[in-house]
Protein backbone atom coordinates (compact mmCIF):
# COMPACT_ATOMS: atom_id res chain seq x y z
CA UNK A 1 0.00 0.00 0.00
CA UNK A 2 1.14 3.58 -0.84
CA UNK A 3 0.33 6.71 0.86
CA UNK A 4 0.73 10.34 -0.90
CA UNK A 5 1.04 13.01 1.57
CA UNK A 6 0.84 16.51 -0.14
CA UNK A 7 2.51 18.96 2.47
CA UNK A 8 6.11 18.92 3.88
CA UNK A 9 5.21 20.77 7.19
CA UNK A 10 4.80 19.03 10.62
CA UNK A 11 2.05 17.56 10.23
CA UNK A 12 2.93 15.93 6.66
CA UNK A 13 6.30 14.56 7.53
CA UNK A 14 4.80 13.07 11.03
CA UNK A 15 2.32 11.32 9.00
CA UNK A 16 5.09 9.61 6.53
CA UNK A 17 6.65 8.46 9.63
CA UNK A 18 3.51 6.99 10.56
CA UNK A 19 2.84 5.54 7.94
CA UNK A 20 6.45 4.00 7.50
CA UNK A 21 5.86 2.46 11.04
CA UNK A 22 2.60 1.00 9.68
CA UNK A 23 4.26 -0.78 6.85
CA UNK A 24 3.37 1.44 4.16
CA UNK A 25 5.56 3.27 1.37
CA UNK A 26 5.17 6.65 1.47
CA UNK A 27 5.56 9.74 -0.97
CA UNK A 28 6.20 13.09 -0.05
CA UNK A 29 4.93 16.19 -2.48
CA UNK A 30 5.99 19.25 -0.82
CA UNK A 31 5.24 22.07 -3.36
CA UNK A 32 8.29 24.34 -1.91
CA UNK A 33 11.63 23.71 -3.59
CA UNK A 34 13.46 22.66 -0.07
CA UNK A 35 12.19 21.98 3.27
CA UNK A 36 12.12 25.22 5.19
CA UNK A 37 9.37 26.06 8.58
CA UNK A 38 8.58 29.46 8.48
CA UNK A 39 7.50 30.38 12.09
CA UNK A 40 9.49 30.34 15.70
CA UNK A 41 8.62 28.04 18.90
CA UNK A 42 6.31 25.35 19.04
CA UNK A 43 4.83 23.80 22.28
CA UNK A 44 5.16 20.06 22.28
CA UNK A 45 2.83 19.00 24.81
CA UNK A 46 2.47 15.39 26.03
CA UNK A 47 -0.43 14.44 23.63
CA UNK A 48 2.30 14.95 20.73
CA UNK A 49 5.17 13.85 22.36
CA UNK A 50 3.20 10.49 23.02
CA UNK A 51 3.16 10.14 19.19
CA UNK A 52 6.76 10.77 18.81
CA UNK A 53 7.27 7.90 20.86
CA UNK A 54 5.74 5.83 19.23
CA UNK A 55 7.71 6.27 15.93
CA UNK A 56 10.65 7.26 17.50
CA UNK A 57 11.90 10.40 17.34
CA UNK A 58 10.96 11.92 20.82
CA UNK A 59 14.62 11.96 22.07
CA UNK A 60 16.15 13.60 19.33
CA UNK A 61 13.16 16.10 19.23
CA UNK A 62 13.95 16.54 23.20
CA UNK A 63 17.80 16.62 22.97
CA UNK A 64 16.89 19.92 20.60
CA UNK A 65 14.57 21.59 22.68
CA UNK A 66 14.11 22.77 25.98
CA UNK A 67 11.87 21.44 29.07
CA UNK A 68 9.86 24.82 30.39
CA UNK A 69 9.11 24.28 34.34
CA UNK A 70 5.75 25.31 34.16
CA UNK A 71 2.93 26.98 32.58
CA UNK A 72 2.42 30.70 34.11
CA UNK A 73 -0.31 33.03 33.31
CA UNK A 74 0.61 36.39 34.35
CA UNK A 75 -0.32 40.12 34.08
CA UNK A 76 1.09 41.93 31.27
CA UNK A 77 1.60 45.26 32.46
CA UNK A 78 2.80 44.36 36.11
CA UNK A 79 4.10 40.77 35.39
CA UNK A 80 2.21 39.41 38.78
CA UNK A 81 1.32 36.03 38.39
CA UNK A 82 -2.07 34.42 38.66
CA UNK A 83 -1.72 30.97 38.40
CA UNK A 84 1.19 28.36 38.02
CA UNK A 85 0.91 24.58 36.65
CA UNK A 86 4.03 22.97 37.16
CA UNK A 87 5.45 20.60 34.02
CA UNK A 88 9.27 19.42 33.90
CA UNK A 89 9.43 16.02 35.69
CA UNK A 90 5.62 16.54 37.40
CA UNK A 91 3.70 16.56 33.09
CA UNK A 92 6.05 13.17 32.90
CA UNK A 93 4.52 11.71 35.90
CA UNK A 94 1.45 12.92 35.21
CA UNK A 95 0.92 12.46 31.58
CA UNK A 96 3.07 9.72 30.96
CA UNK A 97 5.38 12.12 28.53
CA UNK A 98 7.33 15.32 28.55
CA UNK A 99 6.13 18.95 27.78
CA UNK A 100 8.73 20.41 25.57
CA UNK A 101 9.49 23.60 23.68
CA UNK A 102 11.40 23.50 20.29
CA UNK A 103 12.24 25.71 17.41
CA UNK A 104 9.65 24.95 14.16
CA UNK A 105 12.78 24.66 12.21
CA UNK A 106 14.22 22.44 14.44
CA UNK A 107 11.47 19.99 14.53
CA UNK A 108 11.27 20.02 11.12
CA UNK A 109 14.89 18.88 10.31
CA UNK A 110 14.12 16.25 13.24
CA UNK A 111 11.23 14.61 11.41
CA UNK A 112 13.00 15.42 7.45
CA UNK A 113 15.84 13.21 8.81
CA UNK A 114 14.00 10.57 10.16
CA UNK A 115 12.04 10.78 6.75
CA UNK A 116 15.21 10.59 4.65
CA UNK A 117 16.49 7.86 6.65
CA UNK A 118 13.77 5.47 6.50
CA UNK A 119 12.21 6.57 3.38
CA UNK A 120 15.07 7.03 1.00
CA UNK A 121 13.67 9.02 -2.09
CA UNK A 122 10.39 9.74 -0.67
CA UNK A 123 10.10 13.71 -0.24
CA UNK A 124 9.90 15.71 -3.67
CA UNK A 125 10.70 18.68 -3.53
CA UNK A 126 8.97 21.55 -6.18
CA UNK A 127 6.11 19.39 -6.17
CA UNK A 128 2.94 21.55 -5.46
CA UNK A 129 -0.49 18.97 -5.09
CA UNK A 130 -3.06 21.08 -7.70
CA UNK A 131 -5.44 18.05 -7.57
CA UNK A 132 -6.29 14.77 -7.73
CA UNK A 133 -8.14 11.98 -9.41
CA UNK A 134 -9.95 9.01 -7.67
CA UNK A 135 -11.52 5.59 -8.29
CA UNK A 136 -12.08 2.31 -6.77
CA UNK A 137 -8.78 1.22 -7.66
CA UNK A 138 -6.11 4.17 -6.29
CA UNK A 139 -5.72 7.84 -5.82
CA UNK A 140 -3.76 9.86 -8.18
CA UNK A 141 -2.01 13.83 -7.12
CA UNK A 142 -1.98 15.66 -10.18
CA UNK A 143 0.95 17.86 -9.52
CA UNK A 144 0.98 21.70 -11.61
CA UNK A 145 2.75 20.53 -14.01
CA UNK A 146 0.23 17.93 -14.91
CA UNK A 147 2.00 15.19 -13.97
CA UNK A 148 0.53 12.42 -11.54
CA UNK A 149 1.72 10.42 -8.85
CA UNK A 150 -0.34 7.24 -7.88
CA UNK A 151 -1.30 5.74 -4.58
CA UNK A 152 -3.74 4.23 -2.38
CA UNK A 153 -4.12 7.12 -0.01
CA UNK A 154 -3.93 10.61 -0.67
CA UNK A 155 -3.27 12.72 2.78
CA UNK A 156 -4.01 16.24 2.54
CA UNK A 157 -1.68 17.68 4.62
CA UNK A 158 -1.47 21.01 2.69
CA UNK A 159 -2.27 23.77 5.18
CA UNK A 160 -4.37 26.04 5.89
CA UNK A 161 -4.88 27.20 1.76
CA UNK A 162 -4.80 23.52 1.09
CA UNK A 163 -5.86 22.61 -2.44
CA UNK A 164 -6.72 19.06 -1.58
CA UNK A 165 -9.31 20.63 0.79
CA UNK A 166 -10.38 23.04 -1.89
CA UNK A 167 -11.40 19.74 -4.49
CA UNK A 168 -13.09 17.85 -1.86
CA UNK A 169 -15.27 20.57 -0.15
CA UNK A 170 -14.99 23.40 -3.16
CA UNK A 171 -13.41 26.74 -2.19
CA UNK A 172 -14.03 28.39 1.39
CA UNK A 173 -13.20 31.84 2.69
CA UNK A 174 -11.37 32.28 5.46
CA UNK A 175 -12.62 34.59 8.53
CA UNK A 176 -10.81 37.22 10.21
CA UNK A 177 -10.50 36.84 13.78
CA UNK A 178 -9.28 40.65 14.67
CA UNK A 179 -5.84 39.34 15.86
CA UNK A 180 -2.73 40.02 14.74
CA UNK A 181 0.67 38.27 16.12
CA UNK A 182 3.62 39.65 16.16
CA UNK A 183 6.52 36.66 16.15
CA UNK A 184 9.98 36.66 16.88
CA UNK A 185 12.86 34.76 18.23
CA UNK A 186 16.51 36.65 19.66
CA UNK A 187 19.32 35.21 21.75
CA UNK A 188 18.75 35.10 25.10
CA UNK A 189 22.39 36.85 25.73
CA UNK A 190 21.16 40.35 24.11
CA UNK A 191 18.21 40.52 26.90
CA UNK A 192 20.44 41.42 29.84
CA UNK A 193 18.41 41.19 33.05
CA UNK A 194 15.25 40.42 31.14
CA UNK A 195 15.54 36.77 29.98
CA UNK A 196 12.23 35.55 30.14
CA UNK A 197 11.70 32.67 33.30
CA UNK A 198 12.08 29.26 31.76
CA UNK A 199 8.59 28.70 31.66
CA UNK A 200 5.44 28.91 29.12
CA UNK A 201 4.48 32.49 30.48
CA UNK A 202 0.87 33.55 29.06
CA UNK A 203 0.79 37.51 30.12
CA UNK A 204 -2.45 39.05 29.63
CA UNK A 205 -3.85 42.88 28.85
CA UNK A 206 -6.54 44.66 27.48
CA UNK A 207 -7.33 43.67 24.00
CA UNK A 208 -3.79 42.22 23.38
CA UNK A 209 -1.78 39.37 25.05
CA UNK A 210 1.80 37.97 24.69
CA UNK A 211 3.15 34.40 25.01
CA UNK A 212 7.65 33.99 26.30
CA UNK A 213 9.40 30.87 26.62
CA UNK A 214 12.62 29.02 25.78
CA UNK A 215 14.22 27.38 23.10
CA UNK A 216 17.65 25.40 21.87
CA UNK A 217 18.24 24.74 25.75
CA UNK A 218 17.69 27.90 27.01
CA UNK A 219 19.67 30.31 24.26
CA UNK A 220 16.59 31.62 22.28
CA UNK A 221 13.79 33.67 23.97
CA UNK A 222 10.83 33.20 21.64
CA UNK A 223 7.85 35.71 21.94
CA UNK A 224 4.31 35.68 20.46
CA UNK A 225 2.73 38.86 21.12
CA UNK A 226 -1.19 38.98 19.97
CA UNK A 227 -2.85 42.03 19.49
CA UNK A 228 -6.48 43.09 18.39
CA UNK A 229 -6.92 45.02 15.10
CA UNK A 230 -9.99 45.75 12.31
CA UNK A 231 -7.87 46.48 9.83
CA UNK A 232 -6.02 43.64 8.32
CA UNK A 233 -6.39 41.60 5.26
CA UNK A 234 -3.42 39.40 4.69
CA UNK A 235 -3.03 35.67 5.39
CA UNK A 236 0.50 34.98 5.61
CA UNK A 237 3.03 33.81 8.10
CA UNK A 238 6.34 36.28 6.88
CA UNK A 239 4.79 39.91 6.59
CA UNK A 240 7.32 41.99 8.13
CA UNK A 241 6.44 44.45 10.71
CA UNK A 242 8.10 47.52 12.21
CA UNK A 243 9.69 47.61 15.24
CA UNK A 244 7.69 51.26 16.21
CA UNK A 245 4.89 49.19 15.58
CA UNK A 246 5.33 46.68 17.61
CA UNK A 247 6.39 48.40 20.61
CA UNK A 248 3.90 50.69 20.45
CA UNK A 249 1.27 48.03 20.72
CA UNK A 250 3.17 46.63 24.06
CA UNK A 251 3.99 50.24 25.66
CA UNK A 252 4.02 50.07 28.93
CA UNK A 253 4.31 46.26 29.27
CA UNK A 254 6.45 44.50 31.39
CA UNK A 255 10.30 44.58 30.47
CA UNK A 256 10.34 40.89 29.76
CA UNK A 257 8.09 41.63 26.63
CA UNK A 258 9.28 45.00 25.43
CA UNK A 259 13.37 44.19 25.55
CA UNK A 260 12.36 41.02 23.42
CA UNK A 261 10.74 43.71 20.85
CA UNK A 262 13.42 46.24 21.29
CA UNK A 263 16.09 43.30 20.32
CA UNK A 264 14.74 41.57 17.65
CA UNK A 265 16.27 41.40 14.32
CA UNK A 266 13.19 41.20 12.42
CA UNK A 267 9.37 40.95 13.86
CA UNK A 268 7.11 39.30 11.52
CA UNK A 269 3.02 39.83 11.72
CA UNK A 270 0.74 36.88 11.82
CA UNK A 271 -2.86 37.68 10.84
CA UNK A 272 -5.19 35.26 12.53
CA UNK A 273 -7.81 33.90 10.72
CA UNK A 274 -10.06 31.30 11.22
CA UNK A 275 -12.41 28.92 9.63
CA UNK A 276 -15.50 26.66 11.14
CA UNK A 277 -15.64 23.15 11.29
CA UNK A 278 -15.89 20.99 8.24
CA UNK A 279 -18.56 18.94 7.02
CA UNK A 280 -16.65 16.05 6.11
CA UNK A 281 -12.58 15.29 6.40
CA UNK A 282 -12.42 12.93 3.82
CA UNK A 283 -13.68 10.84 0.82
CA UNK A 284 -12.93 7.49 -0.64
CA UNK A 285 -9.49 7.40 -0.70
CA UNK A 286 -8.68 10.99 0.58
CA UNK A 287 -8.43 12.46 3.88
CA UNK A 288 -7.72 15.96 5.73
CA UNK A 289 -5.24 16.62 8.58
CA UNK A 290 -3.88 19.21 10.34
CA UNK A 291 -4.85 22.79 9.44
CA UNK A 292 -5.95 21.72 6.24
CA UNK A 293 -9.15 19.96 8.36
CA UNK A 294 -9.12 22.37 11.04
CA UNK A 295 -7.14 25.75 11.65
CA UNK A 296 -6.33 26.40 15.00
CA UNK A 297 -6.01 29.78 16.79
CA UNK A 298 -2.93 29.68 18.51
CA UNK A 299 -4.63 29.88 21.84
CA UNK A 300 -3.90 27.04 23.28
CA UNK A 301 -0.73 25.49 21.62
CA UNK A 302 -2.44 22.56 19.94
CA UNK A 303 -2.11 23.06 16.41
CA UNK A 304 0.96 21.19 15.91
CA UNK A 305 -0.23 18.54 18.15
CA UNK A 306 -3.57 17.93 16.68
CA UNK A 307 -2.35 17.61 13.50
CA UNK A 308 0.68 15.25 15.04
CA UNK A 309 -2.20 13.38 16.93
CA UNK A 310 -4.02 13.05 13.52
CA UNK A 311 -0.96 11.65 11.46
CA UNK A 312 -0.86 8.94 13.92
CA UNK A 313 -4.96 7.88 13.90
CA UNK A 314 -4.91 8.32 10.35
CA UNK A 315 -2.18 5.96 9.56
CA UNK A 316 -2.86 3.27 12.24
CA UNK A 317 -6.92 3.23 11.16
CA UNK A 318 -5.84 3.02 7.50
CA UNK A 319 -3.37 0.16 7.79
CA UNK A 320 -6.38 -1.72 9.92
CA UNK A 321 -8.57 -1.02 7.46
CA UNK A 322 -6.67 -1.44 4.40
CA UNK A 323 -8.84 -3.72 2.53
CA UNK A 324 -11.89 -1.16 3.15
CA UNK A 325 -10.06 2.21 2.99
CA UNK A 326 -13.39 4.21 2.74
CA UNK A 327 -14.63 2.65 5.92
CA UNK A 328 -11.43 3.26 7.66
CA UNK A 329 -11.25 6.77 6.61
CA UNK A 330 -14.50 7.80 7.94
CA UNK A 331 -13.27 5.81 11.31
CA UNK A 332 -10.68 8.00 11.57
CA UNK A 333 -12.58 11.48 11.12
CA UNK A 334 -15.32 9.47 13.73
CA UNK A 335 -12.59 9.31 15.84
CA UNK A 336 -10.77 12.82 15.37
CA UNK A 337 -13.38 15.53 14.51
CA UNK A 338 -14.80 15.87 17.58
CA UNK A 339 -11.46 16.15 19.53
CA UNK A 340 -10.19 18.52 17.03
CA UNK A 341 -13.89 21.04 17.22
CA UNK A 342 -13.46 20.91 21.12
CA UNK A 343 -10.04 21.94 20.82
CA UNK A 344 -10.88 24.46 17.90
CA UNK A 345 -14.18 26.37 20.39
CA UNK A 346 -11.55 25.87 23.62
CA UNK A 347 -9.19 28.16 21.27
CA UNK A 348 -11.36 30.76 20.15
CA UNK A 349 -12.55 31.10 23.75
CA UNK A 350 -9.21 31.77 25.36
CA UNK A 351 -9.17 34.75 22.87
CA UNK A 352 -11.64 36.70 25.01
CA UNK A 353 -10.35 35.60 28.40
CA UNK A 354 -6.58 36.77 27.72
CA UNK A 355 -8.11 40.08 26.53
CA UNK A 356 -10.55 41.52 29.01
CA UNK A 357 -11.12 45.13 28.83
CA UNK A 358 -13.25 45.98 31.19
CA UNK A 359 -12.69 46.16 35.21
CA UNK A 360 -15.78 43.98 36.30
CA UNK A 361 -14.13 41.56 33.41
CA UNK A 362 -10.89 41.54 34.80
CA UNK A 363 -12.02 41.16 38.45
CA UNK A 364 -14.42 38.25 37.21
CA UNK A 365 -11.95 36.39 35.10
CA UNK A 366 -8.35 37.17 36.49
CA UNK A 367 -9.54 37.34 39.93
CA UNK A 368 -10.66 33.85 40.27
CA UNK A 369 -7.67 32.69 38.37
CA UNK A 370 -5.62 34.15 41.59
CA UNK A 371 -7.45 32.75 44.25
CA UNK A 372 -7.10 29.80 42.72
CA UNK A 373 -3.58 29.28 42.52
CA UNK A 374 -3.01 30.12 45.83
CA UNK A 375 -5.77 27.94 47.21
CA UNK A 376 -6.13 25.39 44.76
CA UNK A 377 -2.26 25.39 43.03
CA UNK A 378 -3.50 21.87 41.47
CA UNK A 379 -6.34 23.21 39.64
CA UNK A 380 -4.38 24.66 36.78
CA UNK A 381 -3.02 19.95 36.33
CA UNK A 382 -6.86 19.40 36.56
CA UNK A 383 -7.51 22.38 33.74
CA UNK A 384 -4.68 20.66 31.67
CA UNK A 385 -5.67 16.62 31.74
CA UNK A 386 -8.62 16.71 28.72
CA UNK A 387 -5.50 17.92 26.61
CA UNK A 388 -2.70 16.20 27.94
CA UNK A 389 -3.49 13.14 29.59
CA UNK A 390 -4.80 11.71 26.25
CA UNK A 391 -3.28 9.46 24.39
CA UNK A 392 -3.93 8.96 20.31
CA UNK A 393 -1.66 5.86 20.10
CA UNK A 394 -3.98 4.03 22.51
CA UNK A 395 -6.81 5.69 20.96
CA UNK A 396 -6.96 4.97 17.29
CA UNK A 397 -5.40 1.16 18.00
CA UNK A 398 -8.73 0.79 20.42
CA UNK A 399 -10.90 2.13 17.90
């Protein structure tokens, strides 16, 4: 059995690995003429990390990253923080894997390696997915050129403009969500006294929040700083903004934020859009993953991992269900879509609790969040398990 993935990002090369483990071969079309990630950190929680595992790559994705101490969520302006959920050896214990932060790029080169290694000649390169053709007997990707690659499986792990998306549910239109991100990623040594705590620091504010932590053991401070705006109509991950811009938008903020602004070599703007949940993932031989089934805001660091959880249940349903691929392709969006929506609403609603404007707002929502963590410090595990407690392996090979 052969499985065409079109899209070279995370989610893409997890899913040839998967499908390598599963005992399939495995083409790669990634439409960009080398295998670059755009982008800065990435928050590997221990849903993903469980899936690394599995197809072994989680220590070499660990020995290049960087184990935060804890999740924070703090004030923006004064710093104080609200509440603390401890990770490093305390997520192992308690979700059976690690929490770990890691540089897109990084990650990237982890899983084109292992691709490389165990796939010899599966990635092309310059090969953009325009469409594809489907019967009873295979899948064909019709590449731009016109050319066509066969298969069993096509995976459409394309992105957020995927095309294979596009042909199976006919074109869509994105919605603005009113945020803008600023990213960036600078040495550590250039902050003086200001090198963010090694932890995954949320820091809220009115209409605007920012997100600091870690990277390449400790040498890289990465920031994503979120900010609300009416005005924007680009989708793209490498506009360039200005540096007046950007600290203009975080006057006033705590030091930790605005020396990370003032130090950057180059602050690119991240429009956020969104889109609602599909009616279908897949088709015969055809199915979705990733952000090219369901965008996520960056809210709660699950992007990357739901599309890393989907590789997995995608190929581990599909090699079960190989003689009825159809069948096993609709087990696998049975299993997926409704994991995926939840995360997708718990996304968008974070949104409005970083951002409160008002006082009786902030007293209602970031009040709370204080007591708690001084009364209650293990409410913020509790908060965590839905996410990271669960396990996809054990999932999709119970299903």
């Amino acid at each position: 059995m052969k499985a065409l993935i079109a899209g070279g990002g995370i989610g893409g090369l997890t899913a040839a690995l998967c499908f390598e483990k599963a005992g399939w071969e495995v083409a790669l079309l990634e439409r960009a003429p080398e295998l670059s990630a755009v982008g800065a950190g990435i928050q590997v929680s221990p849903n993903a990390m469980k899936v690394f595992r599995a197809i072994d790559v989680d220590q070499a994705v660990i020995d290049c990253g960087f184990i935060p101490e804890a999740i924070e969520i703090r004030m923006g302006l004064s710093g104080q923080t609200l509440i603390r959920t401890p990770l490093g050896q305390t997520a192992k214990a308690r979700w059976h894997a690690p929490y770990v932060h890691v540089h897109r790029a990084d990650l990237a080169s982890v899983l084109a390696q292992a691709v490389r290694a165990r796939c010899p000649g599966a990635i092309a390169l310059g090969a953009p997915v325009a469409s594809y053709e489907e019967d009873g007997a295979g899948v064909a990707a019709v590449l731009a050129d016109g050319s066509k690659v066969k298969g069993d499986l096509l995976v459409g792990a394309d992105g957020i403009h995927s095309a294979v998306r596009a042909q199976l549910l006919g074109p869509d239109k994105p919605v603005f969500t009113g945020n803008v991100a600023w990213r960036s990623v600078v040495p550590v040594e250039r902050l003086g006294g200001h090198v963010p705590d090694p932890v995954a620091a949320a820091w809220m504010g009115e209409g605007k929040h920012a997100v600091t932590y870690l990277l390449r053991g400790g040498t890289l401070a990465n920031l994503v700083a979120v900010v609300e705006r009416d005005d924007w109509v680009s989708e793209s991950w490498t506009e360039q903004g200005t540096r007046e811009d950007a600290l203009r938008d975080f006057a006033g903020w705590h030091p930790s934020i605005t020396t990370i602004l003032e130090q950057s070599d180059a602050l690119f703007q991240w429009a956020l859009f969104d889109r609602p949940p599909l009616r279908t993932w897949v088709s015969q031989r055809v199915a979705l993953l990733g952000d090219a089934a369901h965008p996520m805001l960056p809210f709660m660091a699950q992007g990357a991992a739901m599309a890393i959880e989907d590789a997995f249940a995608l190929s581990e349903l599909a090699a079960r269900g190989k003689d009825d691929l159809a069948a096993a392709l609709h087990a696998y969006q049975a299993l997926r879509r409704p994991r995926a929506s939840a995360v997708q609403a718990g996304s968008r609603a974070n949104a409005k609790t970083f951002h409160q404007r008002t006082s009786l707002g902030k007293l209602t929502t970031y009040g709370p969040m204080w007591l708690a963590g001084r009364l209650a410090p293990g409410v913020g595990l509790k908060r965590q398990d839905g996410i990271y407690a669960y396990d996809v392996v054990k999932a999709a090979r119970a299903a």
